[in-house]
C-alpha atoms as a PDB file:
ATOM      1  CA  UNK A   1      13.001  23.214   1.613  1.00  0.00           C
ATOM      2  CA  UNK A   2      10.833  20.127   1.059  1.00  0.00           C
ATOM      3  CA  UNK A   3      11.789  17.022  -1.245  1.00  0.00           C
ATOM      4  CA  UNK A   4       9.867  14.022  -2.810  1.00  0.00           C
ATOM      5  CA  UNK A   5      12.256  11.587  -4.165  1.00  0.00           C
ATOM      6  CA  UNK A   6      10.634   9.215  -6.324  1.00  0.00           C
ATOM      7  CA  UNK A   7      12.006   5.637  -7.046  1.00  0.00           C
ATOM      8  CA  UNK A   8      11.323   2.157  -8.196  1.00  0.00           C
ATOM      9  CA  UNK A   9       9.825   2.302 -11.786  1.00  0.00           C
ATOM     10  CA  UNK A  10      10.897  -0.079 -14.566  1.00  0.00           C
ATOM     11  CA  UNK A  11      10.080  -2.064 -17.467  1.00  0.00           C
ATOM     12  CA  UNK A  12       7.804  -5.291 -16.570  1.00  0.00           C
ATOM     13  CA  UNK A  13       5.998  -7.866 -18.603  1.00  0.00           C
ATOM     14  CA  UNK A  14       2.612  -7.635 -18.221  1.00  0.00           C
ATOM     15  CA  UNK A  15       1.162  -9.843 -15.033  1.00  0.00           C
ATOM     16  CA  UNK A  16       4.078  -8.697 -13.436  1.00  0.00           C
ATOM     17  CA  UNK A  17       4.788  -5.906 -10.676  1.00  0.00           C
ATOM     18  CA  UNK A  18       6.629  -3.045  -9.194  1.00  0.00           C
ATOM     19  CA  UNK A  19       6.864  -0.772  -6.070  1.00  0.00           C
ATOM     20  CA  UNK A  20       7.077   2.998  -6.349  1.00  0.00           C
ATOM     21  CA  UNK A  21       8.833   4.575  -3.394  1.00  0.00           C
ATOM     22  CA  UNK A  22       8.081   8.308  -2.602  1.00  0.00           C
ATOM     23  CA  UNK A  23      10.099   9.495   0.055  1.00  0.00           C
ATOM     24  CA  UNK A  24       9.815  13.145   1.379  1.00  0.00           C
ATOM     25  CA  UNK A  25      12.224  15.373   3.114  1.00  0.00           C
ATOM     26  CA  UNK A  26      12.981  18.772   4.694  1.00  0.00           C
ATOM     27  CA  UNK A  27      11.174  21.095   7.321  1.00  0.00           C
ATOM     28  CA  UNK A  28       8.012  19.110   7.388  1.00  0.00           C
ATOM     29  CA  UNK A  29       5.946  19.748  10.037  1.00  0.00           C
ATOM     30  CA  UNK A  30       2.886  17.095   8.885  1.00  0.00           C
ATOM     31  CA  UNK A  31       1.641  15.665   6.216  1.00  0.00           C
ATOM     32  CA  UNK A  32      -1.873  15.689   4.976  1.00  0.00           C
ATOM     33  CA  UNK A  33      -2.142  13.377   2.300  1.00  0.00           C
ATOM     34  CA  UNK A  34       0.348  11.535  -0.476  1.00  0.00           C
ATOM     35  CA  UNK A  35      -0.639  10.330  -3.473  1.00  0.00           C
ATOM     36  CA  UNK A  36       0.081   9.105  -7.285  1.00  0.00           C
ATOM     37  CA  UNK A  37      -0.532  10.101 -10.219  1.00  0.00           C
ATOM     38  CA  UNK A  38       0.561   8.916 -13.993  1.00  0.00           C
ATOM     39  CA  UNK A  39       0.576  10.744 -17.266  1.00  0.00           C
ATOM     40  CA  UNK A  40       0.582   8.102 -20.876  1.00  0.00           C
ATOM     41  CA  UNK A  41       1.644   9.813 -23.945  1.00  0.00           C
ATOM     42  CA  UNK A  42      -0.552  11.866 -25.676  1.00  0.00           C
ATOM     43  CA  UNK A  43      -2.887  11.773 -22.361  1.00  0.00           C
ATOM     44  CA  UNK A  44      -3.678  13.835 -19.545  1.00  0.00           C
ATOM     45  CA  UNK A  45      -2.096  13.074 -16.194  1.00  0.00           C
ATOM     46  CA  UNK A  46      -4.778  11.188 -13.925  1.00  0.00           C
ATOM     47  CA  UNK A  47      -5.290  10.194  -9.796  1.00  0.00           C
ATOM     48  CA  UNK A  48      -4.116   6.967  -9.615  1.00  0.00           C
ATOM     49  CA  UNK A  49      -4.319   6.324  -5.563  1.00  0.00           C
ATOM     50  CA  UNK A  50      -4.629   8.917  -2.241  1.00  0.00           C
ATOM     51  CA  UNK A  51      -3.661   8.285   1.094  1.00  0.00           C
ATOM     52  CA  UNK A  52      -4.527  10.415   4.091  1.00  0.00           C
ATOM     53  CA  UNK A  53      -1.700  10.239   7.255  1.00  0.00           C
ATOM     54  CA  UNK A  54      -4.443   8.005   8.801  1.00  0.00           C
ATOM     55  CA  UNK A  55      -4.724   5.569   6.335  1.00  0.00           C
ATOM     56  CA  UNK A  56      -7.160   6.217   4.785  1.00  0.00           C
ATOM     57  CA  UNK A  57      -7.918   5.345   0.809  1.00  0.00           C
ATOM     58  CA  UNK A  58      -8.873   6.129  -2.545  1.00  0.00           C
ATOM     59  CA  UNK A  59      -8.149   4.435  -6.232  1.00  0.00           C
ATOM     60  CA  UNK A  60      -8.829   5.080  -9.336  1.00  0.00           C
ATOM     61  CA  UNK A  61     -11.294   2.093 -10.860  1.00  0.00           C
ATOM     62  CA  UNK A  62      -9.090   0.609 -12.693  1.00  0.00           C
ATOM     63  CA  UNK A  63      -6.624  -0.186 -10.784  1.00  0.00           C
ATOM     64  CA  UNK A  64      -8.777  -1.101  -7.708  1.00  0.00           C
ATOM     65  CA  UNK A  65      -7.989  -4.844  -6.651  1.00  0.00           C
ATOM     66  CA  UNK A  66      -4.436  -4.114  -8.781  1.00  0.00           C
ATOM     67  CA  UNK A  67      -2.464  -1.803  -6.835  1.00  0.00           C
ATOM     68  CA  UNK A  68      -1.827  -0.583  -2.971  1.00  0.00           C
ATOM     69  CA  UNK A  69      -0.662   2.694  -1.504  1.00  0.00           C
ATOM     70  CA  UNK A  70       0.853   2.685   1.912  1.00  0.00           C
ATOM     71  CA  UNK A  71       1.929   5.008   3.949  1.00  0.00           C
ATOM     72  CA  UNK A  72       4.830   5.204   6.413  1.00  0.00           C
ATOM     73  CA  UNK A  73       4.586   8.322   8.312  1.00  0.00           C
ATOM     74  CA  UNK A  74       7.524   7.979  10.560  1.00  0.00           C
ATOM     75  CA  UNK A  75       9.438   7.634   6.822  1.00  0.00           C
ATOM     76  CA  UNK A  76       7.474  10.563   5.796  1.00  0.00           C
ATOM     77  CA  UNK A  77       7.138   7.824   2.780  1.00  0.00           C
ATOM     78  CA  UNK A  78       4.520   6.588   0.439  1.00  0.00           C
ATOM     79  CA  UNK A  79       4.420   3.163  -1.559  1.00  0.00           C
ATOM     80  CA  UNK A  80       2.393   2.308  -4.802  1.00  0.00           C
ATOM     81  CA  UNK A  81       2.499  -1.727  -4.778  1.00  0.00           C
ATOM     82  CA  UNK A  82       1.227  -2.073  -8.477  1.00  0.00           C
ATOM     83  CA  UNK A  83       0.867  -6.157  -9.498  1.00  0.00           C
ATOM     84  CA  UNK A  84      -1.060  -7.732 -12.468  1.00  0.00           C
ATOM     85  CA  UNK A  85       0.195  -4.697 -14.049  1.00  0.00           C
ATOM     86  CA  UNK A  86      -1.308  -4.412 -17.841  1.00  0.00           C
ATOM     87  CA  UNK A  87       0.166  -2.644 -20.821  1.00  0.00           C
ATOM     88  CA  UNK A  88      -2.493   0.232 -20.092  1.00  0.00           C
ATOM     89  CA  UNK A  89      -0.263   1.064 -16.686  1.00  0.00           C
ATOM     90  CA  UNK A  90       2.670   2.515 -19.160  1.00  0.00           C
ATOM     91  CA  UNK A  91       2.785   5.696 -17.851  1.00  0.00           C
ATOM     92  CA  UNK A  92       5.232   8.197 -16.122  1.00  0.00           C
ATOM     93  CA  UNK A  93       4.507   7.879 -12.509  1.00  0.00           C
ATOM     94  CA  UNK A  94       4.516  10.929  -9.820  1.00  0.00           C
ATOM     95  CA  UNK A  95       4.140  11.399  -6.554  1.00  0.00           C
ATOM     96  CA  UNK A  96       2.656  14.413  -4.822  1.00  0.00           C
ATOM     97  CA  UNK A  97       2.167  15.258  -1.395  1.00  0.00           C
ATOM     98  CA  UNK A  98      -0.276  17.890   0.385  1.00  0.00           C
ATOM     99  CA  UNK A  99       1.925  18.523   3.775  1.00  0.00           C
ATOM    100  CA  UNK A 100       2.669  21.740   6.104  1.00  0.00           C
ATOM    101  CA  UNK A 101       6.273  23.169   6.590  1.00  0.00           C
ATOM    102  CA  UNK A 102       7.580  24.240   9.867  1.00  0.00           C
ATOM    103  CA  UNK A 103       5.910  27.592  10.568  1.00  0.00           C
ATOM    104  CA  UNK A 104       3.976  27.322   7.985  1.00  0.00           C
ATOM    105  CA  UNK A 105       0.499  27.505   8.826  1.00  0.00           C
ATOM    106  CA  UNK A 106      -1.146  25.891   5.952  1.00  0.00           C
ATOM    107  CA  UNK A 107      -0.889  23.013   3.997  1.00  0.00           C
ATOM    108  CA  UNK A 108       0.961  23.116  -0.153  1.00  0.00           C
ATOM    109  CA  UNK A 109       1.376  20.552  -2.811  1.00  0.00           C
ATOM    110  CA  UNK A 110       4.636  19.069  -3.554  1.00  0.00           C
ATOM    111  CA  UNK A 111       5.862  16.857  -6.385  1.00  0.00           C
ATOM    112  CA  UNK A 112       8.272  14.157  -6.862  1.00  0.00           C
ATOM    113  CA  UNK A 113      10.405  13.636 -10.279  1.00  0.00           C
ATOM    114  CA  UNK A 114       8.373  11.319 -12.466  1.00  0.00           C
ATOM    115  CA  UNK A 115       9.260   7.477 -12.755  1.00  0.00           C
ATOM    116  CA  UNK A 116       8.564   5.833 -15.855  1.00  0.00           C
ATOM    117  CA  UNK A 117       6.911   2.774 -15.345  1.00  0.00           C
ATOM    118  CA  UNK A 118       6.690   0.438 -18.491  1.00  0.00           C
ATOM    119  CA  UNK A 119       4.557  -3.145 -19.324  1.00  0.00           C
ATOM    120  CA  UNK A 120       4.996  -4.651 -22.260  1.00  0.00           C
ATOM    121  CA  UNK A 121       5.692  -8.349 -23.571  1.00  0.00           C
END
């Protein structure tokens, strides 16, 4: 069995910042990529940021220069670092991860609960 536990979202004026924690658990063997994604009302859900085990990157443009995903692999966590946050970030926040159970020999997509994140003055 194979968890993503999502925390950290909130209400925040905008300018202001959070940090989304994504922490997975269970028979993992490895883990390919994590990332974040955010649905707004009345929109569809959208890619915010990737990261690959290795570090490597990819955002969204508008939140390039804004926000930072980590990774901590020995955590088997992911962190969205999301400053100068503008009322346009209200969304529900979720993480997903493409990783590989024990004996498994390919790789699935998991998701986290959703986290509402929230900017307004």
């Amino acid at each position: 069995q194979v968890q993503l536990v999502t925390s950290g979202g909130g209400s925040v004026q905008p300018g202001g910042s959070l940090r989304l924690s994504c922490a997975a658990s269970g028979s993992i063997f490895s883990i390919k990529n994590m990332a974040w994604y955010r649905q707004a009302p009345g929109k569809e859900r959208e890619l915010v940021a990737v990261i690959t085990s290795d570090g490597s990157t990819n955002y969204r443009d508008s939140v390039k220069g804004r926000f930072t995903i980590s990774i901590d692999n020995a955590k088997k966590t992911t962190y969205l670092q999301m400053n100068r946050l503008q009322p346009e970030d209200t969304a529900v926040y979720s993480c997903n991860a493409a990783l590989r159970q024990t004996y498994s020999g390919h790789y699935d997509n998991y998701w986290g609960q959703g986290t509402q994140v929230t900017v307004s003055s």
